[in-house]
Structure formats: C-alpha cells, structure tokens
Protein backbone atom coordinates (compact mmCIF):
# COMPACT_ATOMS: atom_id res chain seq x y z
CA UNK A 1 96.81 160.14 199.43
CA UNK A 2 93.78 161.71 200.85
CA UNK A 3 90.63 159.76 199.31
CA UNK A 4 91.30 160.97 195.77
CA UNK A 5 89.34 158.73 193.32
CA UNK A 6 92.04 157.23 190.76
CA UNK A 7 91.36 155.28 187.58
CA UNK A 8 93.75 151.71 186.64
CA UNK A 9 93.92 151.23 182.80
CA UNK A 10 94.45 147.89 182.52
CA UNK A 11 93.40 144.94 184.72
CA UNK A 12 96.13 142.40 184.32
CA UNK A 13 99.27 141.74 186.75
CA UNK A 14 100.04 145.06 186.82
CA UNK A 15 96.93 146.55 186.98
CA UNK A 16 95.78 144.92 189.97
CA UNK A 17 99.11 145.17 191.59
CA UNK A 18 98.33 148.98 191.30
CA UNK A 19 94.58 149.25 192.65
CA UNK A 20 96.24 147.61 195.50
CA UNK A 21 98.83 149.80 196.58
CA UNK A 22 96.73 152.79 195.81
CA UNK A 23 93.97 151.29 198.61
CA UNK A 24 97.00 150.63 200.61
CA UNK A 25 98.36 154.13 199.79
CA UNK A 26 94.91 155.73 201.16
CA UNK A 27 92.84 156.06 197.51
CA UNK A 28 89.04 156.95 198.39
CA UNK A 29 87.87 155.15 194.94
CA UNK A 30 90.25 153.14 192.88
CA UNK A 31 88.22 151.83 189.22
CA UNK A 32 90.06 149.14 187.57
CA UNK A 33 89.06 150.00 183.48
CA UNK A 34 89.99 146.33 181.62
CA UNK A 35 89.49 146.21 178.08
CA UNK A 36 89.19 142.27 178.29
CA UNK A 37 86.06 140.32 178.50
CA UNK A 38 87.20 136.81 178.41
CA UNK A 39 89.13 134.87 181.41
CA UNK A 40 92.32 136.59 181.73
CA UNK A 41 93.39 133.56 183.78
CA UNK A 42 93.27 131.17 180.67
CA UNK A 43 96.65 132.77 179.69
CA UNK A 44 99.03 130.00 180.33
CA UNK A 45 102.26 131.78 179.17
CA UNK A 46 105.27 130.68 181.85
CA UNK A 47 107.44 133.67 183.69
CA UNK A 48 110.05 133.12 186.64
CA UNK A 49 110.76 135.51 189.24
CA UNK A 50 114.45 135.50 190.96
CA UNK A 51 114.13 133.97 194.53
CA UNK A 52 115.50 137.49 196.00
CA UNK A 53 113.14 139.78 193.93
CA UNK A 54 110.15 137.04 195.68
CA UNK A 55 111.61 138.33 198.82
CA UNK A 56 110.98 141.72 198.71
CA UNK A 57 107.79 141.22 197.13
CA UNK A 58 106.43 138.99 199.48
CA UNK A 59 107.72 141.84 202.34
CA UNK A 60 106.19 144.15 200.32
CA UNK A 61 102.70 142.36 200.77
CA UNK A 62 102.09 142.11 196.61
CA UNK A 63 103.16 138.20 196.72
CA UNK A 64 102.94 134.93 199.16
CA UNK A 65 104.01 131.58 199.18
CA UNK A 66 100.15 130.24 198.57
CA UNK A 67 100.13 131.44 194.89
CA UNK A 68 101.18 128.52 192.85
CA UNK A 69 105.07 128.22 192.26
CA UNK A 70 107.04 126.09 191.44
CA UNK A 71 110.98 125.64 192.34
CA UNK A 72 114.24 126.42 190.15
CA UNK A 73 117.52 125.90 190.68
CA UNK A 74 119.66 125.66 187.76
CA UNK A 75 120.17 126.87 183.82
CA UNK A 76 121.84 124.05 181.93
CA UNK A 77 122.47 125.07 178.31
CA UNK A 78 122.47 122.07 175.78
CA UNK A 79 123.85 121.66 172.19
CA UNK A 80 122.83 118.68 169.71
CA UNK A 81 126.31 116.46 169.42
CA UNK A 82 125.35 113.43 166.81
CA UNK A 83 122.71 110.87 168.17
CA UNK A 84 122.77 111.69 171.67
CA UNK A 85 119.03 112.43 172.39
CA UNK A 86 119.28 114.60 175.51
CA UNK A 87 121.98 116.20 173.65
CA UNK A 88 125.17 117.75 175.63
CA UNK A 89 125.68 119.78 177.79
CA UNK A 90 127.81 123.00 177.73
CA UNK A 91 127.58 124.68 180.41
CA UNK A 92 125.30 124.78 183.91
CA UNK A 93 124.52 127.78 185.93
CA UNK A 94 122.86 129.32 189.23
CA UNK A 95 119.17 129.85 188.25
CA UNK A 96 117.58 130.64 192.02
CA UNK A 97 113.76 131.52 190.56
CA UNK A 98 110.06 130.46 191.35
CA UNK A 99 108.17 129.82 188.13
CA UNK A 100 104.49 130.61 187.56
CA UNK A 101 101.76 130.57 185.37
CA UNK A 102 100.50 133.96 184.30
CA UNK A 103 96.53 133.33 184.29
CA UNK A 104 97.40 131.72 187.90
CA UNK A 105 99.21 134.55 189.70
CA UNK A 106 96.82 137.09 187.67
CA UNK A 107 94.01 135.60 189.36
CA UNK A 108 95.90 135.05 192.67
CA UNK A 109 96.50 139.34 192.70
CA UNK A 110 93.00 139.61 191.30
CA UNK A 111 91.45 137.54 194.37
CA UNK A 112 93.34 139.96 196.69
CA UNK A 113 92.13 143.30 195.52
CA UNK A 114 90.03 144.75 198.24
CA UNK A 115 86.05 144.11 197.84
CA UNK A 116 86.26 148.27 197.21
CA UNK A 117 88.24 148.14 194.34
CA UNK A 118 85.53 148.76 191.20
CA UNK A 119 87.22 146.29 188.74
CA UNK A 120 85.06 146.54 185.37
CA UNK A 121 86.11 144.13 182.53
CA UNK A 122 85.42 144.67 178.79
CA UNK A 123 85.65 148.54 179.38
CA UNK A 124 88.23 150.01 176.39
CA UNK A 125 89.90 153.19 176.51
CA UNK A 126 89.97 154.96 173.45
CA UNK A 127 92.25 157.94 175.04
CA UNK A 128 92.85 160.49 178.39
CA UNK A 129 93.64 163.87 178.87
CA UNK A 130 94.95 165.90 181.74
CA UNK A 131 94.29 168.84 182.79
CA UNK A 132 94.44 170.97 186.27
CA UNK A 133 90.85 170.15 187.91
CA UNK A 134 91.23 166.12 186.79
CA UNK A 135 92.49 163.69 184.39
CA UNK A 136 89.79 162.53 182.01
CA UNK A 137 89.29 159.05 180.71
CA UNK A 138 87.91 158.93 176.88
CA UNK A 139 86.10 155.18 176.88
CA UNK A 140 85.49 153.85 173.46
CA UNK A 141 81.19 154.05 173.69
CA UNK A 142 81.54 157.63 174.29
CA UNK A 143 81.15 157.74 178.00
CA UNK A 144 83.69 160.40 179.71
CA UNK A 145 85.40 159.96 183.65
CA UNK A 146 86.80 161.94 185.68
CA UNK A 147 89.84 161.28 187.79
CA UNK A 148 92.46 162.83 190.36
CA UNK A 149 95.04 160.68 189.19
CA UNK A 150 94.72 158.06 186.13
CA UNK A 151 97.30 155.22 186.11
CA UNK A 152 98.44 154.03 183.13
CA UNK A 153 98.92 150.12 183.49
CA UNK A 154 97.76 149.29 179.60
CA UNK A 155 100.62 147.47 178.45
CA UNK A 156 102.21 147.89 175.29
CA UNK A 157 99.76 150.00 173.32
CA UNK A 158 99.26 152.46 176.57
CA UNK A 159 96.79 155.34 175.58
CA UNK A 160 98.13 156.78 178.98
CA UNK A 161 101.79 156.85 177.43
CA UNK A 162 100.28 158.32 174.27
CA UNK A 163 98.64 161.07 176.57
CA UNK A 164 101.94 161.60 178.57
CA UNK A 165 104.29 161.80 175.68
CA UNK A 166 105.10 165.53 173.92
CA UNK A 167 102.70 166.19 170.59
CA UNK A 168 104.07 164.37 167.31
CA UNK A 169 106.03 161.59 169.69
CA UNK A 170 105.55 158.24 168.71
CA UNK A 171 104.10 156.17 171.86
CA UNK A 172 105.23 153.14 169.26
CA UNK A 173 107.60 150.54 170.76
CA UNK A 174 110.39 149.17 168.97
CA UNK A 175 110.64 146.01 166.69
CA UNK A 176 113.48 144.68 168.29
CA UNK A 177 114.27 141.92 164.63
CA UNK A 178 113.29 138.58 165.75
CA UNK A 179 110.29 136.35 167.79
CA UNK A 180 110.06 134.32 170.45
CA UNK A 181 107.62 131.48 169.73
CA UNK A 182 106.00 130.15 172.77
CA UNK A 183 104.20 126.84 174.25
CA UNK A 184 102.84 124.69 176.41
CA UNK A 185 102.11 121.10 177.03
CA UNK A 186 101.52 118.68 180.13
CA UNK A 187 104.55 117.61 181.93
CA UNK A 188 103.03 114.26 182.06
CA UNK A 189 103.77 114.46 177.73
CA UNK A 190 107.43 114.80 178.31
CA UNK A 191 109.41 112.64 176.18
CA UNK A 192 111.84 110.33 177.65
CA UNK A 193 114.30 110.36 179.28
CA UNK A 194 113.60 112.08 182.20
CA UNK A 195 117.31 112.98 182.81
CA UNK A 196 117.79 114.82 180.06
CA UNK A 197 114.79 117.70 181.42
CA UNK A 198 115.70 117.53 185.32
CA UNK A 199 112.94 118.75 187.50
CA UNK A 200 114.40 122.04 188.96
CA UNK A 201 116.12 123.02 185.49
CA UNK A 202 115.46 126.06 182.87
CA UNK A 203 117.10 123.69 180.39
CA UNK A 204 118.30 125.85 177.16
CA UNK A 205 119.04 124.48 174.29
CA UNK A 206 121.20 127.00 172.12
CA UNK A 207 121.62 126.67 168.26
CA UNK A 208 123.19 128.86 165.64
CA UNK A 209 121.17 132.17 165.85
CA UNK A 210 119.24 131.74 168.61
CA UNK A 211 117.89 129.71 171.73
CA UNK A 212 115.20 127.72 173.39
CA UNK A 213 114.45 128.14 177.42
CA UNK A 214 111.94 125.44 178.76
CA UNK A 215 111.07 125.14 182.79
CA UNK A 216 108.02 123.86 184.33
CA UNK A 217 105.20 126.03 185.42
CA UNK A 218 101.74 124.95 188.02
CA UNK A 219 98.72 123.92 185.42
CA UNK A 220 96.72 126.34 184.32
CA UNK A 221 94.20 127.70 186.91
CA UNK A 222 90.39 125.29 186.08
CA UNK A 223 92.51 122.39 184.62
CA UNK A 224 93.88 119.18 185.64
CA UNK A 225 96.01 120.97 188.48
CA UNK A 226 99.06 119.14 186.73
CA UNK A 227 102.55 120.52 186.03
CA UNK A 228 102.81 122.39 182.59
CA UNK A 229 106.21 123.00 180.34
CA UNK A 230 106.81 126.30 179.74
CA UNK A 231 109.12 126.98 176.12
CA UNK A 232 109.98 129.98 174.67
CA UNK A 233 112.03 129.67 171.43
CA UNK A 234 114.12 132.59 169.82
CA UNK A 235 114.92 133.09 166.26
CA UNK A 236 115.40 136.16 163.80
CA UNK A 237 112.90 134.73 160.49
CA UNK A 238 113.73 136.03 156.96
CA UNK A 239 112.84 139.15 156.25
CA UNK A 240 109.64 138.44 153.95
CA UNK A 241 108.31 136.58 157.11
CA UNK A 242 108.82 139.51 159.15
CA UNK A 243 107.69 142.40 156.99
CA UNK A 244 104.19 142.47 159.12
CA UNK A 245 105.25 141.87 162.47
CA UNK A 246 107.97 144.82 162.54
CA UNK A 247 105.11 146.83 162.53
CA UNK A 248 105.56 149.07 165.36
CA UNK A 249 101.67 149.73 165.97
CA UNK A 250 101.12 145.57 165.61
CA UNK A 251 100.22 143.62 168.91
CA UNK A 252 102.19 142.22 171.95
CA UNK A 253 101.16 138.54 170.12
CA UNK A 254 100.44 137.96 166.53
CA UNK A 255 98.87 135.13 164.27
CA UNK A 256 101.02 132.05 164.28
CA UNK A 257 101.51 131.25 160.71
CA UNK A 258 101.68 128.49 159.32
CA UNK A 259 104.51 129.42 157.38
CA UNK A 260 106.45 131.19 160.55
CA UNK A 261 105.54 127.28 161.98
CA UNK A 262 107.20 125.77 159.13
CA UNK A 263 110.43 127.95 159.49
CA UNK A 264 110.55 127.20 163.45
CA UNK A 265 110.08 123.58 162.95
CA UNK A 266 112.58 123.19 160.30
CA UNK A 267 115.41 124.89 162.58
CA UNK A 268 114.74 122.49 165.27
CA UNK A 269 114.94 119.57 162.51
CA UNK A 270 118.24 120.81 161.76
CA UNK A 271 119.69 121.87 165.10
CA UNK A 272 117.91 120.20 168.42
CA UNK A 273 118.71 117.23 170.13
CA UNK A 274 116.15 114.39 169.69
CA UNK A 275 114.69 114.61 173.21
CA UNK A 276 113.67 118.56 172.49
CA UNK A 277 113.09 118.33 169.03
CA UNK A 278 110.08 115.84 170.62
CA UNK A 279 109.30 118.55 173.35
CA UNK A 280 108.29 121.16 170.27
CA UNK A 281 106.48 118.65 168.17
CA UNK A 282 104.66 116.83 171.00
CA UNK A 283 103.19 120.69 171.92
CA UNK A 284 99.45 120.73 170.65
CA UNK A 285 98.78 123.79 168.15
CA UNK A 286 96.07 125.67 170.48
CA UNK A 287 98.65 125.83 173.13
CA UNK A 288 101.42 128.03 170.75
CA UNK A 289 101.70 131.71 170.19
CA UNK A 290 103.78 134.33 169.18
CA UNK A 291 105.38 136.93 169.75
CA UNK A 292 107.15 139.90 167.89
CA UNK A 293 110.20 141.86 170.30
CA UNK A 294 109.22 144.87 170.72
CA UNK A 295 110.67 147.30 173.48
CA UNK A 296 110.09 151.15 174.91
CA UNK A 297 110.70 152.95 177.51
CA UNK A 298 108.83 156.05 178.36
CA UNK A 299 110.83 159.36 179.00
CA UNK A 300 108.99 159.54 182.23
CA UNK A 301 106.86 157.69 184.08
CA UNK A 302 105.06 160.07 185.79
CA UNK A 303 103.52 163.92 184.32
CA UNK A 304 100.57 165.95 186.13
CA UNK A 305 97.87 163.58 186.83
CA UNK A 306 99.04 160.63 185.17
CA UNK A 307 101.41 157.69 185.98
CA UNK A 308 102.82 154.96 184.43
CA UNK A 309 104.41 151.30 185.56
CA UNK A 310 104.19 147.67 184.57
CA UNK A 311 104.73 147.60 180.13
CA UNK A 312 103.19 150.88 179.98
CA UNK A 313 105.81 152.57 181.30
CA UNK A 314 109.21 149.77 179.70
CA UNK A 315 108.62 146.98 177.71
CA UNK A 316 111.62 144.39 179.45
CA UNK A 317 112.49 141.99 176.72
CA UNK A 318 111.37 137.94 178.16
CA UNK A 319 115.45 137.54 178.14
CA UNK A 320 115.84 139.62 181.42
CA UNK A 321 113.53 137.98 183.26
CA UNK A 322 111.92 141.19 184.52
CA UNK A 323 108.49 141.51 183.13
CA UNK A 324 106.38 140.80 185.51
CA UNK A 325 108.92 141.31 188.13
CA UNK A 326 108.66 144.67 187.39
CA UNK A 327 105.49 145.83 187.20
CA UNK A 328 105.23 144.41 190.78
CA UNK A 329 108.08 146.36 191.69
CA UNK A 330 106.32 149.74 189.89
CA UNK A 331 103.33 149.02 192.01
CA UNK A 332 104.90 148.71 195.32
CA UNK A 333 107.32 151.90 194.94
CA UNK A 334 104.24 153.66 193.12
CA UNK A 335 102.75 152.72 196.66
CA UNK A 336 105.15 153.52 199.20
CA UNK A 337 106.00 156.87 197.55
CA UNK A 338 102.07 158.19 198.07
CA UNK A 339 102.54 156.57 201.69
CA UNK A 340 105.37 158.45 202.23
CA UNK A 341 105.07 161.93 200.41
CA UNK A 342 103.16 164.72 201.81
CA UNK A 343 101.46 165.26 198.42
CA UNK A 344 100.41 163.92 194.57
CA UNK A 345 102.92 165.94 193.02
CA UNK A 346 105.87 164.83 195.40
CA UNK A 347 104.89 161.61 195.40
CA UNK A 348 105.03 160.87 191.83
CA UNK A 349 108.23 162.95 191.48
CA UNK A 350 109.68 160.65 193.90
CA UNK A 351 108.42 157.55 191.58
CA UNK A 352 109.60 158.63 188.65
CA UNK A 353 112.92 159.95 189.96
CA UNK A 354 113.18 156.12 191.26
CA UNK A 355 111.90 153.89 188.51
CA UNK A 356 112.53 155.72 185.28
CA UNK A 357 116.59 155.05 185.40
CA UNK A 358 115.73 151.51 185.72
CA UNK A 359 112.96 151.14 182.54
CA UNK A 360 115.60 152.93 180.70
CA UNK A 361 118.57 150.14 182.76
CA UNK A 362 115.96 147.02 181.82
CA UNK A 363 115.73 148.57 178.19
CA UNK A 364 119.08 148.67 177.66
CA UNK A 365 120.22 144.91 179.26
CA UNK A 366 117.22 143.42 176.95
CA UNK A 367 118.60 144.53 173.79
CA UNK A 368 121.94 143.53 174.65
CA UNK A 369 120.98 139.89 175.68
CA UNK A 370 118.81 139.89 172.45
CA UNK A 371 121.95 140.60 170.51
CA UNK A 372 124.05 138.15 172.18
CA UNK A 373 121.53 135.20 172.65
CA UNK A 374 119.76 135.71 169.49
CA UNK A 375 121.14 138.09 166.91
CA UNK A 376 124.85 137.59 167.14
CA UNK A 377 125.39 133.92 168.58
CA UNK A 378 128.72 132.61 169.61
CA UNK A 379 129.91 128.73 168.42
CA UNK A 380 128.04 127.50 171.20
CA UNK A 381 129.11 123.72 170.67
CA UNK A 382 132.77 124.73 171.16
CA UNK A 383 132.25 126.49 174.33
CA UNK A 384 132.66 124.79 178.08
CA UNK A 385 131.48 125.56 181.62
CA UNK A 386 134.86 127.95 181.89
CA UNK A 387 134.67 129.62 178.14
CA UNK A 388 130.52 129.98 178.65
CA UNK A 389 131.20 131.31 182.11
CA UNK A 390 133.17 134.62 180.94
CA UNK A 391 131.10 135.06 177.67
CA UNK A 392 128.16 135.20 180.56
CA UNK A 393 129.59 137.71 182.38
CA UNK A 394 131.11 139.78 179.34
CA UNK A 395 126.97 139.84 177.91
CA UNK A 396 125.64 141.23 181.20
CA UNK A 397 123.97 137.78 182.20
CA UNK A 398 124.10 138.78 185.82
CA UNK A 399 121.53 141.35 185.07
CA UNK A 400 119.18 137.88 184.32
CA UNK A 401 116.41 138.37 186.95
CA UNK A 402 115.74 142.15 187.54
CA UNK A 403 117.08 144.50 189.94
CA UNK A 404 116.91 145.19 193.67
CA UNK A 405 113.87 147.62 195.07
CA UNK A 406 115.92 150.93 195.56
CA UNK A 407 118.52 150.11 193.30
C-alpha cells in the first residue's frame, strides 16, 4: 500500500485484526466504523484456538502469550449410564487448544491497534458503493465517506457483502435447522465432583440429537479475574419453536425464550448425567444466550475496492472451531498480500485467490459436523474409544480446529 486511506466496517476481533495489518501493510489512514456503543468486552462467550493455528498467529504478530488463555488438552465425550453422576465416559481425544474469552482477547487486539488507527464506536453503516475514483461508505445519519479501499469486517449481516454480491443476490446466510444455547458461570460454582470436569478438558456430553461442549475460559475482562465455564449446547427444537429464528435476515443471537428454555432444560432432565445436568441449572439467566446456525460464504472475498474476511466474508459453524481463528487468519493474509503485491488490485486478487477456497472448505466441514453431531446422531452410549475413533475420522473431525495459513 502507498498511504491510501481505507475504511474497517466493524470493530470487533476481526475488525481490529484488520486496521492492524493494513497499518502494518503501509495504510496512510485506516477508520475503524463500529456500529456498537456499549463495552464490546462484556461479551463473555468462550472460543478455543488449536495450539498450532496460536503458532502462526503469534509469528504472525496478531496474538501473544500475555492475552489471557487458558490450557486444553483433551475432549472426553460423556453419556448418562443410570445414577452415575459424572456419567461415563465413551471416548477421549487429543484436544491441543488455548481457550479465551471473547470480550478479553477483543480488548487485548483493541489495546494493540496503533494510536493512528481512528476507531469510532456507535457509527452504523446503512450501505457502500464502489466505484472507480473510491468506495463510498453510506452511514445511517446521512453522512457520506470516501475511501480507497473499504473492508468489509461486519459480521453476519455485512452491508459490504451486500455491496459486493451481483444485483437480486441474497447477502442472507443460511438457517442451518437447529441452536446452540450458550452460558456461563464461575468455575468456583462447579458442582462436585471435581473429577468428573478435569481441568484441561472440553468435556462433551452427547445425547440423542445433539451435544453439549463445556471448557473453562479467563473471567471476563473488569470482573473477579476468576476462571469462567464456557457451555455451548446443541439441539434441533420443534418446528413451531423455530419458525422465527430460521429467518434468514434474523440476528447472529436471538431472544432466549422462555419456552426455547423450557425445551433445553427438559432434554437435559431426560438425558444428562447428574453432575452436568447441575452445570446447566446452576448457570444464572443473564449469563445465557442464543443462537440460531446460520452459515454463508461469499462467492468472493474480494471485488474493486472492497474486501471481505472474518464472518463477513464465511460464517464457520462454532463446531469447527474456526471462527475466530479465521478472521485472524483473513487479517494476516489480507496483510501480507498488500506487503507483498506491487499493487491494490494484485493484492486482493492474491487474497481472494487464497482465502475464498477455504470459506467455501470451512462452509462445507460445518455443515457436515452439524449433521453428524447434531442432526443425525449415532447411539452414542453403545460406542467405545475404538468404534468413536473411526466414526471421528469418517465425519471429518480432524478438520476440528481450522486449517494451516497457506493451506
């Protein structure tokens, strides 16, 4: 880059993963444009990032050991079996990851932007344009930018994909036909006993039609500075319970229900071991959301003056472990290819020639663990570490974690 002045939609993860490999890239002005005006750091959702994707990020410059973590090492995956309260135990495999909070590393990447980066909060976006003398940024009180490049990091509703996609498209993702309830709650409220949740495990608790993945996370950035639980709980509700959330214009999250509570609560009555049957009910009410499956991938991820990574340009289901993962690794290929090209145009061919197959790879794996973990569920409670091993490997499990930078 040559001092062009570039617009960020979006200030989350991979917003601000962007504005910094854009300075890095040589950007003259980079504007961060996020629609937010609350603490984004608040958000206390869990994710995990493979211990060989932290690697290459950390070499990369986008991540370091001084954001909180903490340390993973295996997946066990329970079953309820009669009274036993921890439940038993199926099947235990590899899981090499570092866990985080979201609000945490959010506001670790957002400490690191460069003083020069112009990050403006409770700016919306109503829509863009491009055209050959700039890109144009439509905010919602009228106001009108101009930009050399505009990067669409806006998440699931991207008004940069709707801008980038041919006329009459749908920029829509797709309901993918079931929800993954989510929670939090102090480690120090764990039921007992402590054996049954192990300190280093992504314990998963599988039932007919569906599954429950719970690892620790650090405590939310202002709080206690304690250990949090992180759950996320799959399920396909009835129909009726669904009808609103399919919507394919409806948000990343949606109103928790007391009726979709009842239905989650009543499956882990009937299928959960004691111990995590007390991990759901012990989670307080403010710390639960939801959220519908959706997924998308863009045709392309990069057209004229605009550019896509992060959700904006592939929603990655939570099952593959790739979310966050990769809009980190959007940013820093986004970033090396404008280091490396001799212009705009080659360098975003370059990016979309590299990350495109791999939206469209992630796209693919998600709804394929969705159908096997969720949708289409083996007998779990006949299976052992052997039978569990090649159903794994037959589902694409190895794909758990994201792909290699280059791959």
């Amino acid at each position: 880059m040559h001092g062009e002045r570039v617009a960020v939609v979006g200030g989350s993860i991979a917003g601000c993963a962007a504005a910094r490999a854009l300075r890095r890239a040589g950007a003259g002005e980079v504007v961060v444009l996020e629609r937010a005006s609350g603490r984004l750091q608040d958000r206390g959702v869990g994710l995990a990032i493979q211990n060989e994707r932290y690697a290459e990020l950390e070499a990369a410059g986008y991540l370091d050991a001084r954001m909180p973590w903490v340390p993973l090492a295996r997946r066990p995956w329970v079953v309820r079996d009669g009274a036993r309260r921890e439940g038993r135990e199926i099947a235990s495999m590899p899981f090499p990851f570092r866990s985080y909070s979201w609000g945490s590393l959010w506001q670790e990447l957002r400490r690191r932007l460069p003083d020069e980066v112009d990050y403006r909060d409770g700016v919306s976006v109503r829509a863009v344009t491009d055209g050959l003398d700039g890109a144009v940024v439509h905010l919602a009180d009228g106001a009108e930018e101009r930009f050399d490049l505009v990067v669409g990091a806006d998440g699931h509703r991207s008004a940069v994909r709707a801008a980038m996609l041919p006329p009459g498209s749908s920029a829509a993702p797709a309901w993918g036909g079931y929800l993954a309830w989510r929670g939090t709650l102090a480690a120090g409220q764990l039921p007992c006993p402590s054996r049954a949740f192990p300190e280093d495990a992504a314990t998963t608790v599988a039932f007919p039609g569906g599954h429950m993945i719970s690892y620790r996370i650090p405590g939310a950035p202002g709080g206690d500075g304690g250990v949090q639980v992180n759950w996320v709980f799959y399920a396909t509700p009835p129909p009726p319970l669904a009808e609103e959330l399919a919507d394919p214009d409806a948000s990343p999250s949606a109103e928790l229900t007391s009726a979709l509570t009842d239905y989650q609560l009543d499956l882990v009555e009937r299928h959960f071991p004691g111990y995590w049957r007390d991990v759901v009910h012990g989670t307080p009410k403010e710390a639960r959301l939801l959220q519908p499956i959706h997924d998308a991938a863009a045709p392309r991820f990069a057209h004229g003056r605009l550019v896509l990574l992060g959700d904006a340009a592939a929603i990655a289901r939570p099952h593959t472990g790739s979310g966050a993962l990769k809009a980190l690794q959007d940013a820093t290929v986004l970033g090396r290819a404008l280091r490396e090209q001799d212009s705009l145009p080659a360098a975003l061919a370059a990016y979309d020639a590299e990350r495109a197959p791999v939206g469209r790879a992630i796209l693919a794996l998600g709804r394929s663990l969705g159908r096997a973990h969720v949708q289409h569920t083996p007998d779990w409670a006949s299976m052992d570490q052997r039978s569990f091993e090649a159903w794994w490997q037959e589902n694409q499990g190895a794909g758990v974690g994201g792909r290699p930078l280059g791959s």
